[in-house]
C-alpha atoms as a PDB file:
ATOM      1  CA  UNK A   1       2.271 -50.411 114.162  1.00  0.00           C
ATOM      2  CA  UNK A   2       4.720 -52.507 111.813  1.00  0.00           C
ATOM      3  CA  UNK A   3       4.583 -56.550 111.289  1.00  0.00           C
ATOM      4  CA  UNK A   4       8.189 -56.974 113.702  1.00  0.00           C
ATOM      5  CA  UNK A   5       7.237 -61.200 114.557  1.00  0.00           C
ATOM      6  CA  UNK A   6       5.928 -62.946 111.872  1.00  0.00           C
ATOM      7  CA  UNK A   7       5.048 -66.599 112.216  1.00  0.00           C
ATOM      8  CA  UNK A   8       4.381 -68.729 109.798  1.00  0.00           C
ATOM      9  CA  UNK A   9       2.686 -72.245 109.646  1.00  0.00           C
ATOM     10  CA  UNK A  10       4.312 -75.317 107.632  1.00  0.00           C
ATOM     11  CA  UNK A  11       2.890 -78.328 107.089  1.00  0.00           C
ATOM     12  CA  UNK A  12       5.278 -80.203 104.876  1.00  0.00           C
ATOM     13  CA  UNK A  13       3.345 -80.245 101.904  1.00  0.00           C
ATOM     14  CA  UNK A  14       4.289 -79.604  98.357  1.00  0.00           C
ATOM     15  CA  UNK A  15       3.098 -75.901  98.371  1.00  0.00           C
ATOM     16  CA  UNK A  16       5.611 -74.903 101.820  1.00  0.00           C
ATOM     17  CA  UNK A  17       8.153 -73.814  99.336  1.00  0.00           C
ATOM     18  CA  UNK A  18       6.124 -70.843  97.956  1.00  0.00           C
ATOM     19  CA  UNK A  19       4.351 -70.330 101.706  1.00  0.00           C
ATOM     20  CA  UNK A  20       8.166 -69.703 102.913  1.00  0.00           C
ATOM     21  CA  UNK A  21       9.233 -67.625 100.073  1.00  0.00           C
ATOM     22  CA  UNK A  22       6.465 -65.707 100.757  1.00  0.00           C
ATOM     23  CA  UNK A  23       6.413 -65.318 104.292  1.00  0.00           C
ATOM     24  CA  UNK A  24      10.634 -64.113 104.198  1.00  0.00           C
ATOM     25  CA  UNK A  25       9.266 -61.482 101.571  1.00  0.00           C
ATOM     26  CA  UNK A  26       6.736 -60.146 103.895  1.00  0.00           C
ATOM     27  CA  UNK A  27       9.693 -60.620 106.556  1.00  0.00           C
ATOM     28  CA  UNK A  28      11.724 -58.692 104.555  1.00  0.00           C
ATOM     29  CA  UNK A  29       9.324 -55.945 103.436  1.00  0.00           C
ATOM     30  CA  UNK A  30       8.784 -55.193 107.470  1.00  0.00           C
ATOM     31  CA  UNK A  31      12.039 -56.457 108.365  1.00  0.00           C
ATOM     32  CA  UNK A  32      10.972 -58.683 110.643  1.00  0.00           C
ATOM     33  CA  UNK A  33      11.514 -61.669 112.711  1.00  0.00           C
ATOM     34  CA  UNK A  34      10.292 -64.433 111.280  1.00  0.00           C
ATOM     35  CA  UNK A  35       9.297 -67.819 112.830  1.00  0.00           C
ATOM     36  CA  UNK A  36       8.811 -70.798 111.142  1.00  0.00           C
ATOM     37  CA  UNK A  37       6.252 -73.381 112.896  1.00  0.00           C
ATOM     38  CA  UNK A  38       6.328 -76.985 112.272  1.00  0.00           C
ATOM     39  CA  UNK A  39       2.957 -77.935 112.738  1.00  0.00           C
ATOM     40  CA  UNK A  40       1.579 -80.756 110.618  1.00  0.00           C
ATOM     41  CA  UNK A  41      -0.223 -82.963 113.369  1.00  0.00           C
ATOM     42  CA  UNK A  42       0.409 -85.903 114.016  1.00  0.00           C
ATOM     43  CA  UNK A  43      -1.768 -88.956 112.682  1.00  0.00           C
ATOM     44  CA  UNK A  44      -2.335 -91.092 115.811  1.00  0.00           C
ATOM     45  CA  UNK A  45      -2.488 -94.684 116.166  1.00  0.00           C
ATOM     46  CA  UNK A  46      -4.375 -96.499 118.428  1.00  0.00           C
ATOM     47  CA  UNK A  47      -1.775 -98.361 120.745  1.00  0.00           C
ATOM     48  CA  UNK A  48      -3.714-101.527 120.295  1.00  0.00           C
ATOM     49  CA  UNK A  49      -2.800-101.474 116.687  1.00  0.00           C
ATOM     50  CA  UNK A  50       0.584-100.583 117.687  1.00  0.00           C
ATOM     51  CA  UNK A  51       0.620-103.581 120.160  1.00  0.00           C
ATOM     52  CA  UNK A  52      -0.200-105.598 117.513  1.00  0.00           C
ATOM     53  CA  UNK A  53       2.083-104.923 114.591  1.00  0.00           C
ATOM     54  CA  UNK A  54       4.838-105.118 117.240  1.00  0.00           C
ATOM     55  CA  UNK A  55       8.149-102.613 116.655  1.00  0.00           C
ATOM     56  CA  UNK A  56       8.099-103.203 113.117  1.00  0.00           C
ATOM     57  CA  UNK A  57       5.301-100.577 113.002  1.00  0.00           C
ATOM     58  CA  UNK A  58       6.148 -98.351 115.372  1.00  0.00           C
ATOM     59  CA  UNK A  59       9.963 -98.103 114.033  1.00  0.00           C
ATOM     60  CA  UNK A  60       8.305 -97.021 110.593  1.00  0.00           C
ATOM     61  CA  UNK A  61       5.966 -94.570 111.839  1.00  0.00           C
ATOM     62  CA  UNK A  62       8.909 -92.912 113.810  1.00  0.00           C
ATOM     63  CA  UNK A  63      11.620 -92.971 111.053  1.00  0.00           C
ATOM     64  CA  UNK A  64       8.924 -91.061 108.489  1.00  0.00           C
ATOM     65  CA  UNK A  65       8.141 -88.688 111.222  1.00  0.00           C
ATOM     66  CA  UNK A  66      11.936 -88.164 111.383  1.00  0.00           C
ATOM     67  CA  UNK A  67      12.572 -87.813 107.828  1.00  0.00           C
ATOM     68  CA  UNK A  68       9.300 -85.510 108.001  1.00  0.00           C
ATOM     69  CA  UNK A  69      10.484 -83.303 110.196  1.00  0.00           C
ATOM     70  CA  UNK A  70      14.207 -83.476 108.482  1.00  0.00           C
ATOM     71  CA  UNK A  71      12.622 -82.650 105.491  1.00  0.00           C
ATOM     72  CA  UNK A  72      10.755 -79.324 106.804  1.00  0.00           C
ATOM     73  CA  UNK A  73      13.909 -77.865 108.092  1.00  0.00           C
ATOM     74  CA  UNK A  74      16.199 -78.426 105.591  1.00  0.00           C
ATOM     75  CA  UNK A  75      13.803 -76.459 103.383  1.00  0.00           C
ATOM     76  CA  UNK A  76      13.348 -73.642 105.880  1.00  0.00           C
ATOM     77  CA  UNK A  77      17.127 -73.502 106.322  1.00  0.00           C
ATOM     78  CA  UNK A  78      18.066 -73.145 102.903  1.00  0.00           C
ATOM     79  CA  UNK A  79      15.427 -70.557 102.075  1.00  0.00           C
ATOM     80  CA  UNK A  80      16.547 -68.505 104.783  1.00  0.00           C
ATOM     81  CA  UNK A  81      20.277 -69.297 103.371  1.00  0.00           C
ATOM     82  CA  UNK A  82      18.586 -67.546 100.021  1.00  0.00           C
ATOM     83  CA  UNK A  83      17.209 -64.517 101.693  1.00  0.00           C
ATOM     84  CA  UNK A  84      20.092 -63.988 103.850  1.00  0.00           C
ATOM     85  CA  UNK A  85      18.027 -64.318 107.022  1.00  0.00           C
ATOM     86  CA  UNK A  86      20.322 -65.777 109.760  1.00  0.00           C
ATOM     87  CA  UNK A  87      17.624 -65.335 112.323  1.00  0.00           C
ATOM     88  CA  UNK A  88      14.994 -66.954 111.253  1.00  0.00           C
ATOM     89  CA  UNK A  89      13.495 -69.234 113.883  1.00  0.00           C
ATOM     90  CA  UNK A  90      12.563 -72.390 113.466  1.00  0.00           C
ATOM     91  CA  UNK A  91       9.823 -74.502 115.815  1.00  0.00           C
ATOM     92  CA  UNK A  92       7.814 -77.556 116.050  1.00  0.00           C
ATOM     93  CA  UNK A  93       5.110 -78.590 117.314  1.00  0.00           C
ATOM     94  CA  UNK A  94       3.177 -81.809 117.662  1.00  0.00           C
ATOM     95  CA  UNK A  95       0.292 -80.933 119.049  1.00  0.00           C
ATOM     96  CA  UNK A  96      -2.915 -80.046 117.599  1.00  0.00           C
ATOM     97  CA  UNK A  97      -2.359 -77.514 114.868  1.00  0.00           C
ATOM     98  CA  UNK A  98      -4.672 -75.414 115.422  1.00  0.00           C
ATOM     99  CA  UNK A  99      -3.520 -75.468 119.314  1.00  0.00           C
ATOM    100  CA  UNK A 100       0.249 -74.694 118.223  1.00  0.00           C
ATOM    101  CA  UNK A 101      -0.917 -71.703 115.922  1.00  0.00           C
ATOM    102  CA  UNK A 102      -2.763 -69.879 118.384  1.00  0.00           C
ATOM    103  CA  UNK A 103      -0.215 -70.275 121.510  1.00  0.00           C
ATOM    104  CA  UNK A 104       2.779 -68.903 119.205  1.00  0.00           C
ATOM    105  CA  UNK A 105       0.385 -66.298 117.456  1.00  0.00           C
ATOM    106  CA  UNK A 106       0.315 -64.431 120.847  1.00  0.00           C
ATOM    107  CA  UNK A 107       3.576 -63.440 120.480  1.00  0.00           C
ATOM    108  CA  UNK A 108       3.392 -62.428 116.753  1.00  0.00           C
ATOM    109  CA  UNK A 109       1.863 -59.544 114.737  1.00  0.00           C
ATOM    110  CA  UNK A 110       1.121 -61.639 111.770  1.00  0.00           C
ATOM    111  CA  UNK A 111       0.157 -65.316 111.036  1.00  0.00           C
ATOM    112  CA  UNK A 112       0.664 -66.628 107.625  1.00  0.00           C
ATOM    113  CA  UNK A 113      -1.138 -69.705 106.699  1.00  0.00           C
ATOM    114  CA  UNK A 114      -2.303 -71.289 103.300  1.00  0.00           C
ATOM    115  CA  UNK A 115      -5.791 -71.583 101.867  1.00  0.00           C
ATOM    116  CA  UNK A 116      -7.254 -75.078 102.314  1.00  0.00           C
ATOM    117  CA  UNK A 117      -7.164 -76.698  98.956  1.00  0.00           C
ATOM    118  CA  UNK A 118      -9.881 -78.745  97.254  1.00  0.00           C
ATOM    119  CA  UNK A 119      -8.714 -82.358  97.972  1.00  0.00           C
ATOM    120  CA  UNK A 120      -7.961 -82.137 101.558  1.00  0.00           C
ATOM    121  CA  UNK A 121      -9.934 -84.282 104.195  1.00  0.00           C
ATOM    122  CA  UNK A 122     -12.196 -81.878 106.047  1.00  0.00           C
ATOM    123  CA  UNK A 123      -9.983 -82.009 109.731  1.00  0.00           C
ATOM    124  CA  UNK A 124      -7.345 -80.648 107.788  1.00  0.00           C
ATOM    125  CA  UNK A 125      -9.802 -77.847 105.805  1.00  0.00           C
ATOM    126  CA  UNK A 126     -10.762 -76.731 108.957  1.00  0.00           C
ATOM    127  CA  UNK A 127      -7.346 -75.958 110.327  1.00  0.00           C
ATOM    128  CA  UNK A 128      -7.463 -72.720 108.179  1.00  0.00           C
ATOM    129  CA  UNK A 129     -11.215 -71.888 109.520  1.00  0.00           C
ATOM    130  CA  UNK A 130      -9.685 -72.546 112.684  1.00  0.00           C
ATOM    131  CA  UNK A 131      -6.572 -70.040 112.696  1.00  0.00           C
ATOM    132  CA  UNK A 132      -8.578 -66.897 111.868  1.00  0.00           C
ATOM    133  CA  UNK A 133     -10.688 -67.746 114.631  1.00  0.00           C
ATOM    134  CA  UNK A 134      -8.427 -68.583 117.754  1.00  0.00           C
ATOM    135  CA  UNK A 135      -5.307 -66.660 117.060  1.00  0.00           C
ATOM    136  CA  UNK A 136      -6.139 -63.650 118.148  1.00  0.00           C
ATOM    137  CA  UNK A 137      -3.713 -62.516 114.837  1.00  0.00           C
ATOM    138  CA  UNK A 138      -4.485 -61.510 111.546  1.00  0.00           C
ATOM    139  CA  UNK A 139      -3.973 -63.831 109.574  1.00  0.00           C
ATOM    140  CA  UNK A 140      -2.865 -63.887 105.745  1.00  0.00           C
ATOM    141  CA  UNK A 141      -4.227 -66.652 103.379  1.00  0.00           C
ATOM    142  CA  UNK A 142      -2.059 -67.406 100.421  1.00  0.00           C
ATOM    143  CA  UNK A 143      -3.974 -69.463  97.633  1.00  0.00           C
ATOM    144  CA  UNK A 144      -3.109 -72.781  97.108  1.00  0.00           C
ATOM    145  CA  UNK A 145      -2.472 -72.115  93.147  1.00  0.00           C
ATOM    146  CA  UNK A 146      -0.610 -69.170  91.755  1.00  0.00           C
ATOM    147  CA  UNK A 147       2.607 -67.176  92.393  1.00  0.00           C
ATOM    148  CA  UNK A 148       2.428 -64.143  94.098  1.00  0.00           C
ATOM    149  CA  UNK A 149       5.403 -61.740  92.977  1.00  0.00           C
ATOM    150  CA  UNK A 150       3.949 -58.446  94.979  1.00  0.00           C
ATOM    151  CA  UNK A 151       1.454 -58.355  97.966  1.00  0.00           C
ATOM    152  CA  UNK A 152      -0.229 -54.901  98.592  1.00  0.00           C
ATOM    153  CA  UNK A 153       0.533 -52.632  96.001  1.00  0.00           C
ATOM    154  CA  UNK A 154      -3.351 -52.772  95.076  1.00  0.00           C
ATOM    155  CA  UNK A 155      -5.561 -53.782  97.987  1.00  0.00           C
ATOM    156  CA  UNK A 156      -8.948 -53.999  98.186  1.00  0.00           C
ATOM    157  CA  UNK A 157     -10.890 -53.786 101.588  1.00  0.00           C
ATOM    158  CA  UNK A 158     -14.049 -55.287 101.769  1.00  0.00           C
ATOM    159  CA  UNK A 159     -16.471 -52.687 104.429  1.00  0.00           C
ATOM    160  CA  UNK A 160     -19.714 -53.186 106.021  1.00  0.00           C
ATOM    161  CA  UNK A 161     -19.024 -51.363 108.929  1.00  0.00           C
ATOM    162  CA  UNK A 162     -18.761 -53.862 111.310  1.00  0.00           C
ATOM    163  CA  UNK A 163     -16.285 -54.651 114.489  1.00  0.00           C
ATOM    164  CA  UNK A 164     -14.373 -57.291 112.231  1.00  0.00           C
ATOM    165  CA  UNK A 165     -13.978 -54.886 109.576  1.00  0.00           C
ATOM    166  CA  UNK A 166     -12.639 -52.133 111.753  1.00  0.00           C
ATOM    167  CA  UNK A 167     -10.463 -54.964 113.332  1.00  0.00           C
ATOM    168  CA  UNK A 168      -9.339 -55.883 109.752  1.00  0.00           C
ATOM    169  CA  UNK A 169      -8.371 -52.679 108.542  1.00  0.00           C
ATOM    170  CA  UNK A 170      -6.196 -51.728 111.484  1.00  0.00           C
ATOM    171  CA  UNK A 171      -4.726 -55.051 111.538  1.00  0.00           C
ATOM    172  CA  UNK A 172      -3.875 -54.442 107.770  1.00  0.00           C
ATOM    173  CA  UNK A 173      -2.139 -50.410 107.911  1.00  0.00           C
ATOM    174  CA  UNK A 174       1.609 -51.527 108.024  1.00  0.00           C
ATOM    175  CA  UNK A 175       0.362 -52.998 104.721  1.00  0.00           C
ATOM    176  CA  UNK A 176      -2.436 -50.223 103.313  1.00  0.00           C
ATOM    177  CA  UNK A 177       0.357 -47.933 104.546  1.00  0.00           C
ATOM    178  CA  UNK A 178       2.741 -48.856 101.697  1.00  0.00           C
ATOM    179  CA  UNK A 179      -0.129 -49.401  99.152  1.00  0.00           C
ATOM    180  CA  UNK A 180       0.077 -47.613  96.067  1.00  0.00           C
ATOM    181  CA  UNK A 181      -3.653 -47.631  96.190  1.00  0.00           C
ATOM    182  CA  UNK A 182      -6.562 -48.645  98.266  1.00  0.00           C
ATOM    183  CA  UNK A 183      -9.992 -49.157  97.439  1.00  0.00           C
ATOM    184  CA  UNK A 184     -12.859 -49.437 100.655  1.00  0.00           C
ATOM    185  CA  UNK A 185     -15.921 -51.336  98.606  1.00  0.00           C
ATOM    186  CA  UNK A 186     -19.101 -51.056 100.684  1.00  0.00           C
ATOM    187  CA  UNK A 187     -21.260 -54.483  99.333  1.00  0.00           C
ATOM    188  CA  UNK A 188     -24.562 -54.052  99.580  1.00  0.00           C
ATOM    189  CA  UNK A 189     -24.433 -51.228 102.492  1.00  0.00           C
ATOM    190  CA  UNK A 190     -28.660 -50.378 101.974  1.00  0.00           C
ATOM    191  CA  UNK A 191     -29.304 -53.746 103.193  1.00  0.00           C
ATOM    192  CA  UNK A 192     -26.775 -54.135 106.026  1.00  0.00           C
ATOM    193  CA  UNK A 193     -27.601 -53.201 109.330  1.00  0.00           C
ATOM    194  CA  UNK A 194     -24.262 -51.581 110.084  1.00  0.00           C
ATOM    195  CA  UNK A 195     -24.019 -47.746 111.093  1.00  0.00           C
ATOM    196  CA  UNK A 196     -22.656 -46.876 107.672  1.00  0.00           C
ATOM    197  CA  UNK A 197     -23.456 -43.575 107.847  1.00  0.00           C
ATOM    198  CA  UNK A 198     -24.349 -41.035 105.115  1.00  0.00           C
ATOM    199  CA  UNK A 199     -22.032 -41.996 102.379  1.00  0.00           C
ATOM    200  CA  UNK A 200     -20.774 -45.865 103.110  1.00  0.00           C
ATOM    201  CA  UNK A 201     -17.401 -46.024 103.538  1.00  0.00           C
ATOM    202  CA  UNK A 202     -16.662 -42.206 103.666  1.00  0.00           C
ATOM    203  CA  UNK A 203     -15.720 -42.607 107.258  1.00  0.00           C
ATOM    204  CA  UNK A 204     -13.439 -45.172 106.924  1.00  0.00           C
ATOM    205  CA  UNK A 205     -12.009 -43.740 103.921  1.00  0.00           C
ATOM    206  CA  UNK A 206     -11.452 -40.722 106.191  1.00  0.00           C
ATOM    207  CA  UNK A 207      -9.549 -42.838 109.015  1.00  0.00           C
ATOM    208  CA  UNK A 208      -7.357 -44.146 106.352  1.00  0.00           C
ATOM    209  CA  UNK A 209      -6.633 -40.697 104.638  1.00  0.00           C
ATOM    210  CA  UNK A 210      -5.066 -39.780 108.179  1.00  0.00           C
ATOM    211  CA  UNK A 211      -2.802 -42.289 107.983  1.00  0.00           C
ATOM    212  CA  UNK A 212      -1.129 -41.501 104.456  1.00  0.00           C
ATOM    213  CA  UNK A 213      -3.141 -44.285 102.787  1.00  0.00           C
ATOM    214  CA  UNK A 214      -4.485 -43.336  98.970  1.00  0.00           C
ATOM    215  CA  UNK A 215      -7.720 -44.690  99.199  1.00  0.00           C
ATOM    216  CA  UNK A 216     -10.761 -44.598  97.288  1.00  0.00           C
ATOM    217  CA  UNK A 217     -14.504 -45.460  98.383  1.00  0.00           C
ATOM    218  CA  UNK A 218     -17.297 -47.316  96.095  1.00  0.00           C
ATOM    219  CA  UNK A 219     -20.261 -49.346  96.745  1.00  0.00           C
ATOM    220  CA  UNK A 220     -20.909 -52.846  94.838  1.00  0.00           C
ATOM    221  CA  UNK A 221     -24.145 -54.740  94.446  1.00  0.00           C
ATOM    222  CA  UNK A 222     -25.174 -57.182  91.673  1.00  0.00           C
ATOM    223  CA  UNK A 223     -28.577 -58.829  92.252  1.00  0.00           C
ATOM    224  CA  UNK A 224     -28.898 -61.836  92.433  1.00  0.00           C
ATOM    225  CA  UNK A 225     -24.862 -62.888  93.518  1.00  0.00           C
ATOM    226  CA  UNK A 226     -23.870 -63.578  97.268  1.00  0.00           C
ATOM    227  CA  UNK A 227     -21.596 -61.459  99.080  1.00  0.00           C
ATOM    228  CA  UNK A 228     -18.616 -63.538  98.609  1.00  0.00           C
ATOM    229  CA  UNK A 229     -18.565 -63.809  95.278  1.00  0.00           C
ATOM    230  CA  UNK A 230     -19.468 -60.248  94.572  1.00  0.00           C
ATOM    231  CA  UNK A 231     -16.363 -59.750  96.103  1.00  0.00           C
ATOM    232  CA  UNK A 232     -14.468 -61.898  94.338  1.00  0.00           C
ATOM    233  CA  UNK A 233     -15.508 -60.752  91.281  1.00  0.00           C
ATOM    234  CA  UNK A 234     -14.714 -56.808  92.441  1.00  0.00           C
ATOM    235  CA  UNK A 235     -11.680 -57.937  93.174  1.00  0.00           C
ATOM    236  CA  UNK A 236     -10.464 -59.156  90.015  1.00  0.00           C
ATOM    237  CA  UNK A 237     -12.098 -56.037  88.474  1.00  0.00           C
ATOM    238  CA  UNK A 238      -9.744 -54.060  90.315  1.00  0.00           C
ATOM    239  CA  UNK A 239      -6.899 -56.203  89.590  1.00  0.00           C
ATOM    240  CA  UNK A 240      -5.588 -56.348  93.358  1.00  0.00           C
ATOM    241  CA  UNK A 241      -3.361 -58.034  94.759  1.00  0.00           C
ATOM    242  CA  UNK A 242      -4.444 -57.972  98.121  1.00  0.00           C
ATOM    243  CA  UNK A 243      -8.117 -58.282 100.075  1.00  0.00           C
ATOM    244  CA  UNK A 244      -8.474 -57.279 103.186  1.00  0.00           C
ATOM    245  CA  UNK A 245     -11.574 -58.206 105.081  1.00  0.00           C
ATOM    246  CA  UNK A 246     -12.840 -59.554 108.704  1.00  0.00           C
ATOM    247  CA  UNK A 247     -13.443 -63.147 109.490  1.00  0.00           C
ATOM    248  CA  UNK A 248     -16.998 -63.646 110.960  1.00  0.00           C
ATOM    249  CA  UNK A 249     -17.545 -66.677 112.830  1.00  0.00           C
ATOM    250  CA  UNK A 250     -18.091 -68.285 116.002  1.00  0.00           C
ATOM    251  CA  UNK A 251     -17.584 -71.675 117.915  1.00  0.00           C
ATOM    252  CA  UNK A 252     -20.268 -74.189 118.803  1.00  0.00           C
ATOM    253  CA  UNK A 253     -19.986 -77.118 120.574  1.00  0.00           C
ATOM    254  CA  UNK A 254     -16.550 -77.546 120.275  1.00  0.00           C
ATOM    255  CA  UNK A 255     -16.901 -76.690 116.537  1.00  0.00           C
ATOM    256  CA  UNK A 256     -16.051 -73.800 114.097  1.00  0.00           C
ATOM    257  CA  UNK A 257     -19.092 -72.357 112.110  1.00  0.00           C
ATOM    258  CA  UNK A 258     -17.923 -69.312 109.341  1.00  0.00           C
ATOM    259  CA  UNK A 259     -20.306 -66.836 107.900  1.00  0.00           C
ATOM    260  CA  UNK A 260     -21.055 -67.015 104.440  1.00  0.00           C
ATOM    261  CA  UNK A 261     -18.831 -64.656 102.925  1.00  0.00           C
ATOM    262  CA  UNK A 262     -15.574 -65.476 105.041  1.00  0.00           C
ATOM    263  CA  UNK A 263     -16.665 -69.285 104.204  1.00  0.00           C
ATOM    264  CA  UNK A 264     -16.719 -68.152  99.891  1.00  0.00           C
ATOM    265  CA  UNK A 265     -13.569 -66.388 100.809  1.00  0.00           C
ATOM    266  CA  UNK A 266     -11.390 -69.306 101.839  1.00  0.00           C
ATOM    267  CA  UNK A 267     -12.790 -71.820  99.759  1.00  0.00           C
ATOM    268  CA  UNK A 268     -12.442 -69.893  96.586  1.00  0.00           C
ATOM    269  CA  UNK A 269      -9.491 -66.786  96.775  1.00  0.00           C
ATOM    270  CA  UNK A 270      -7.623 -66.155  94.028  1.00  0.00           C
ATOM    271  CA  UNK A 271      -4.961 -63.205  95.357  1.00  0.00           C
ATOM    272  CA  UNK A 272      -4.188 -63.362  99.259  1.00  0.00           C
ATOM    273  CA  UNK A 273      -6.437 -62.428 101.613  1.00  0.00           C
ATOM    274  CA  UNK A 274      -5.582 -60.646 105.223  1.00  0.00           C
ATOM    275  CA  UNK A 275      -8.637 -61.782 107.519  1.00  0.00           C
ATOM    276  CA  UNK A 276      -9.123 -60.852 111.091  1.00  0.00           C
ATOM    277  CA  UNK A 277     -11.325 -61.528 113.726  1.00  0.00           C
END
């Protein structure tokens, strides 16, 4: 398995320069297709108030929408000028974001999205919930603060034995494949309820070993600190550059609910995160 289709989301705002550079690195690491989607959503106005305000109104919204759009391309145009990508593909959407991610994500390997970030209105933090949950994709967070120079070298799998983990880490081997080290940390494995085995994460370790991947396998538990942010901390222990984890969540009632630790996890990453679900 390699990352061949690799679709990225854009949303015009002022981090989509480092997304893009990003996503034509992981492009070019794979060398891949990649596909640039347009997706911002649309702010819609209630035609009454449009009947009201008369074309003045409408004529504005348009021409910003325009510009928008203009905007979006002209910056995915000229980074793929920089990379020397002449196919890179560029779409738009205007339909529900979440909607456009998950009907182009079924014809991708990887979807590469950005982390929420602090300020933004909840519809729009729960796009990124969203994504990992419908696409049917991995998908790879980038933090909304930070540059990101290498992705991989160091990764650090998260393991509790579960089907998202499993999903996770096969999702992730065109990536633990070129690591120059892995480490599987088992968090809190006495009080999970997984089949961990003997020795937590010595199967795993085992799977990965078959594929070429250097890997090693510790357990983490601090008393007293939630999953997430043991992981977080573990993390930045092991100075990665990389976590790789599954996404537990569900939908109800036309809503997304997270677990815990993927909740921690998107809220508050610090080096990109590969999630599936």
């Amino acid at each position: 398995m390699t990352y061949k289709t690799i679709l990225v989301h854009l949303d015009g705002r002022a981090r989509n320069a480092e997304r893009l550079d990003f996503a034509f690195g992981i492009a070019a690491m794979f060398e891949g297709h990649l596909v640039g989607l347009y997706a911002p959503g649309v702010a819609r106005i209630p035609s009454y108030a449009l009947a009201e305000a008369g074309p003045t109104l409408r004529e504005l919204v348009e021409r910003r929408r325009a510009e928008a759009v203009r905007q979006a391309q002209k910056e995915f145009r000229d980074a793929a000028a920089r990379r020397g990508d002449a196919g890179a593909e560029w779409r738009i959407s205007e339909a529900d974001p979440a909607a456009a991610v998950a009907l182009n994500a079924r014809y991708a390997d990887l979807v590469i999205a950005a982390q929420p970030e602090p300020q933004d209105e909840p519809g729009v933090r729960s796009l990124a919930e969203e994504f990992v949950l419908s696409a049917g994709r991995p998908v790879l967070y980038l933090p909304y603060a930070g540059r990101f120079t290498t992705v991989g070298e160091r990764v650090m799998i998260a393991w509790d034995a579960g089907r998202e983990s499993a999903r996770a880490v096969s999702d992730a081997l065109p990536l633990l494949k070129r690591a120059g080290h892995v480490h599987v940390v088992a968090f809190r494995p006495e009080r999970s309820d997984a089949a961990h085995g003997e020795e937590p994460g010595a199967d795993i370790a085992q799977y990965l070993a078959r594929h070429g991947v250097k890997v090693t396998v510790s357990r983490y538990d601090a008393p007293d600190v939630d999953v997430g942010n043991q992981l977080l901390s573990r993390a930045f222990d092991l100075s990665v550059d990389l976590i790789v984890m599954g996404a537990w969540g569900h939908s109800r009632l036309r809503e997304f609910v997270l677990g815990g630790v993927t909740r921690t996890l998107l809220e508050s990453m610090t080096v990109p995160v590969l999630m599936s679900h």
